[in-house]
Protein backbone atom coordinates (compact mmCIF):
# COMPACT_ATOMS: atom_id res chain seq x y z
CA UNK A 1 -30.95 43.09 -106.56
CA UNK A 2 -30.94 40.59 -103.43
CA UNK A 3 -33.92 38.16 -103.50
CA UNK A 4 -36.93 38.88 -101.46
CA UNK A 5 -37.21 35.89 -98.54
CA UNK A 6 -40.80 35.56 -97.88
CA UNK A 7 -41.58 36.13 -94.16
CA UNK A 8 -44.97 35.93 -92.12
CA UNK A 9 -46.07 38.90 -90.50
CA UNK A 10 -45.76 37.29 -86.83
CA UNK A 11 -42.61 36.34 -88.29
CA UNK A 12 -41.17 40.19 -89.11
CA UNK A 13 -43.25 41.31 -85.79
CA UNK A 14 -40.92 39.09 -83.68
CA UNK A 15 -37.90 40.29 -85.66
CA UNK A 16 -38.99 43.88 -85.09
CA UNK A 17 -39.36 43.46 -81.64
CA UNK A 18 -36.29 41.58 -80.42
CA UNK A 19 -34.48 44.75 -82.85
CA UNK A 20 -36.63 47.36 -80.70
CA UNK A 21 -35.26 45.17 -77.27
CA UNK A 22 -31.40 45.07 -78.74
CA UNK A 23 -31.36 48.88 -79.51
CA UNK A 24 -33.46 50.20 -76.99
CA UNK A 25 -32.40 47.64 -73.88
CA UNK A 26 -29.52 45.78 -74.53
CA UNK A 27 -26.91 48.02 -76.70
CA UNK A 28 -26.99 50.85 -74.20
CA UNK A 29 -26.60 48.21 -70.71
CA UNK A 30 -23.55 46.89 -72.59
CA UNK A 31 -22.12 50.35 -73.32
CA UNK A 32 -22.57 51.34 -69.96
CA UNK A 33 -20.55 48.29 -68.76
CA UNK A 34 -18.17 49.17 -71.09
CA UNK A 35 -17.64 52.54 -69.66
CA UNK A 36 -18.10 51.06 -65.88
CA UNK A 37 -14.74 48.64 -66.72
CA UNK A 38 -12.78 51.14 -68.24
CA UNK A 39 -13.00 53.36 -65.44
CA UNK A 40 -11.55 49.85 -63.35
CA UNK A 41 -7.96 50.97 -65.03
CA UNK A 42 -6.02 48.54 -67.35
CA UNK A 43 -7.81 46.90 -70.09
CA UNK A 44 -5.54 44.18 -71.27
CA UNK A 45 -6.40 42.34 -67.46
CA UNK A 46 -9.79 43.22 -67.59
CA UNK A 47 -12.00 40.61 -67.93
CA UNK A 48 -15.47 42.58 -67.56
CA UNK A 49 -13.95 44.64 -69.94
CA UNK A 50 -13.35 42.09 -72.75
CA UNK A 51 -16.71 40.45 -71.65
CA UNK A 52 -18.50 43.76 -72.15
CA UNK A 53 -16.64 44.44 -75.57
CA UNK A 54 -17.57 40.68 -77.20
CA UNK A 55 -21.29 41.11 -75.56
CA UNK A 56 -21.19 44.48 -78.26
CA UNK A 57 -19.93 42.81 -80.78
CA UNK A 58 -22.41 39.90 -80.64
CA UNK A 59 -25.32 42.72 -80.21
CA UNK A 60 -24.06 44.90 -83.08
CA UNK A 61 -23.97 41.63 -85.50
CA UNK A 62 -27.18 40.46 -84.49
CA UNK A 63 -28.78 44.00 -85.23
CA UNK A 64 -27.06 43.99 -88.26
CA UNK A 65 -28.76 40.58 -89.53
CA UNK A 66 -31.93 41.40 -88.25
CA UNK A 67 -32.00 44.75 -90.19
CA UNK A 68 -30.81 42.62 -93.60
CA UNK A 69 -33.41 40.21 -92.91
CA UNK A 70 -36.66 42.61 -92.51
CA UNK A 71 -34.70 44.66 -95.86
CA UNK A 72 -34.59 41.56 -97.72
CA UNK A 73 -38.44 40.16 -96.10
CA UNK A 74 -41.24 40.04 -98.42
CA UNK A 75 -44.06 40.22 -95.97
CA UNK A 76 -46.89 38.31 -96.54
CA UNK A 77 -49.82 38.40 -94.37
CA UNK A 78 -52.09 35.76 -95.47
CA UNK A 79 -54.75 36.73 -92.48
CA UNK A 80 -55.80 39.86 -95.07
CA UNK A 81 -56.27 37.27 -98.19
CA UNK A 82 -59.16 35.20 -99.21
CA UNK A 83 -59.14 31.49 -98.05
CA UNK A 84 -59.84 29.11 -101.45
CA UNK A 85 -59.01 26.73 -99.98
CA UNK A 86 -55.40 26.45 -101.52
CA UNK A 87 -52.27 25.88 -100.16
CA UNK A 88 -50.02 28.90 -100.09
CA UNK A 89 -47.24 30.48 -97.96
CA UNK A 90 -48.49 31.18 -94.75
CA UNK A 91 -51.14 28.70 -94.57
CA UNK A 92 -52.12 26.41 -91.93
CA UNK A 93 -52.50 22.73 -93.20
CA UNK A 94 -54.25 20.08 -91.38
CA UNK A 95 -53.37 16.58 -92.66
CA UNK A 96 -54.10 13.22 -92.46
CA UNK A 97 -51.53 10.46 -92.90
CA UNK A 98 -53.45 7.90 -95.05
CA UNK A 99 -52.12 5.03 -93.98
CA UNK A 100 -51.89 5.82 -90.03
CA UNK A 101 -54.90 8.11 -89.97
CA UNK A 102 -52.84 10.64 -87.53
CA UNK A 103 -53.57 13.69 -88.04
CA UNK A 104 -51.03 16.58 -87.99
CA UNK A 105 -51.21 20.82 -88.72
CA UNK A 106 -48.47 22.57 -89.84
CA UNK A 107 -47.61 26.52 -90.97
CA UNK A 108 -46.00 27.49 -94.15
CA UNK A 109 -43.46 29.63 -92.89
CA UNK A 110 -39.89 31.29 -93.70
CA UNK A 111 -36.41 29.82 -93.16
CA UNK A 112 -35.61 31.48 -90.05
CA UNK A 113 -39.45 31.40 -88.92
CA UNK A 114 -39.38 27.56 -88.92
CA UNK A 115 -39.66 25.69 -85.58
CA UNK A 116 -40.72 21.89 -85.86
CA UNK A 117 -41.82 22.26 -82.00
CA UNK A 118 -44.15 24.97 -83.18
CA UNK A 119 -45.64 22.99 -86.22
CA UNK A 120 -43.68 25.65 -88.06
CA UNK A 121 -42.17 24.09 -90.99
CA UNK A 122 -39.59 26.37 -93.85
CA UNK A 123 -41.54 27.09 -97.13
CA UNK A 124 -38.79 24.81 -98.75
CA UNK A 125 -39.02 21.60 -97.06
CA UNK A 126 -39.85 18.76 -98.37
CA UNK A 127 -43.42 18.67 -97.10
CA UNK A 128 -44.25 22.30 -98.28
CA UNK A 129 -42.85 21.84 -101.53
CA UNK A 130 -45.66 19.21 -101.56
CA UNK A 131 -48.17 21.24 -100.32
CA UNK A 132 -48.09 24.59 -101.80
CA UNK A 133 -50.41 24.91 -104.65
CA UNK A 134 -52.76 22.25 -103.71
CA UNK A 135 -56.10 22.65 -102.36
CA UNK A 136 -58.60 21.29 -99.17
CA UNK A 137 -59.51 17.52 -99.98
CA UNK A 138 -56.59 16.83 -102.40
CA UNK A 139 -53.81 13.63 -101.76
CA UNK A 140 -50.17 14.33 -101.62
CA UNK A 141 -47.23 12.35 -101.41
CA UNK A 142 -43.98 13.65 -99.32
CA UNK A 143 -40.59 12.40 -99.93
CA UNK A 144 -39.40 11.87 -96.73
CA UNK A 145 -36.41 10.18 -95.77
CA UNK A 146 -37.89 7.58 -94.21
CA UNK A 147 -39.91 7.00 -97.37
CA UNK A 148 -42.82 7.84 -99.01
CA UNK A 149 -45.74 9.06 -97.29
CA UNK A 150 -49.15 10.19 -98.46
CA UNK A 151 -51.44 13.13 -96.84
CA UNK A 152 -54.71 13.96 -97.68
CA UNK A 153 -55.33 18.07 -97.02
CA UNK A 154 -58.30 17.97 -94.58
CA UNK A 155 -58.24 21.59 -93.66
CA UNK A 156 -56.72 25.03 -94.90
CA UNK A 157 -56.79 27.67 -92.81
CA UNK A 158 -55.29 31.28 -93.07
CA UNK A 159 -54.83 32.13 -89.73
């Protein structure tokens, strides 16, 4: 039994849709190029060919991970759950750096959901292992490798 990954639901909705675009767009442009430089006569000089084939290849594997990843997803749609305030996967933080006062939001997302320019950060960084669990108006500290820093949760939102 593989471990579930936890996954947003906009996270598994992208996933879905760039599987939808690979099956439904891309895998059958690539086999018709395929077919188009075959019919060009001898393969081992063909260079559409061979760019066609690894195009496949590279669209069959990335099918291929995409279907393992929504298998192995545990979705979690925290839109559809009661906010208590509480940190928990899925969540939208607001925070306030204590000693700067700058304030800063971030969503608790999956591995391969997390994008920094997003303010998306992975469930198992170092500032959601921090987070997760505590609630609106509590202080946390965040080991980060430039040191220490300390947040106070201003805001939870699930969103």
């Amino acid at each position: 039994m593989q471990n579930r990954v936890p996954m947003t639901k906009e996270g598994a909705d992208k996933l879905r849709e760039e599987l939808k675009h690979l099956k439904m767009e891309a895998r059958p442009k690539v086999i018709a190029a395929i077919a188009e430089a075959r019919e060009h006569g001898d393969l081992k000089e063909n260079a559409e060919y061979h760019a066609a084939r690894e195009q496949q290849g590279f669209i069959e594997g990335r099918i291929q991970e995409i279907e393992g990843k929504i298998s192995n997803a545990q979705i979690i749609d925290v839109t559809s759950m009661t906010n208590n305030g509480k940190v928990i996967f899925g969540a939208t933080v607001h925070l306030i750096n204590i000693d700067t006062e700058e304030e800063v939001a971030y969503q608790i997302v999956g591995e391969d959901e997390a994008d920094i320019k997003q303010n998306k950060i992975s469930v198992s960084s170092p500032i959601s292992r921090a987070l997760i669990g505590k609630s609106e108006g509590d202080e946390v500290t965040v080991r980060a490798p430039g040191g220490d820093v300390d947040y106070e949760i201003a805001e939870v939102k699930y969103i």
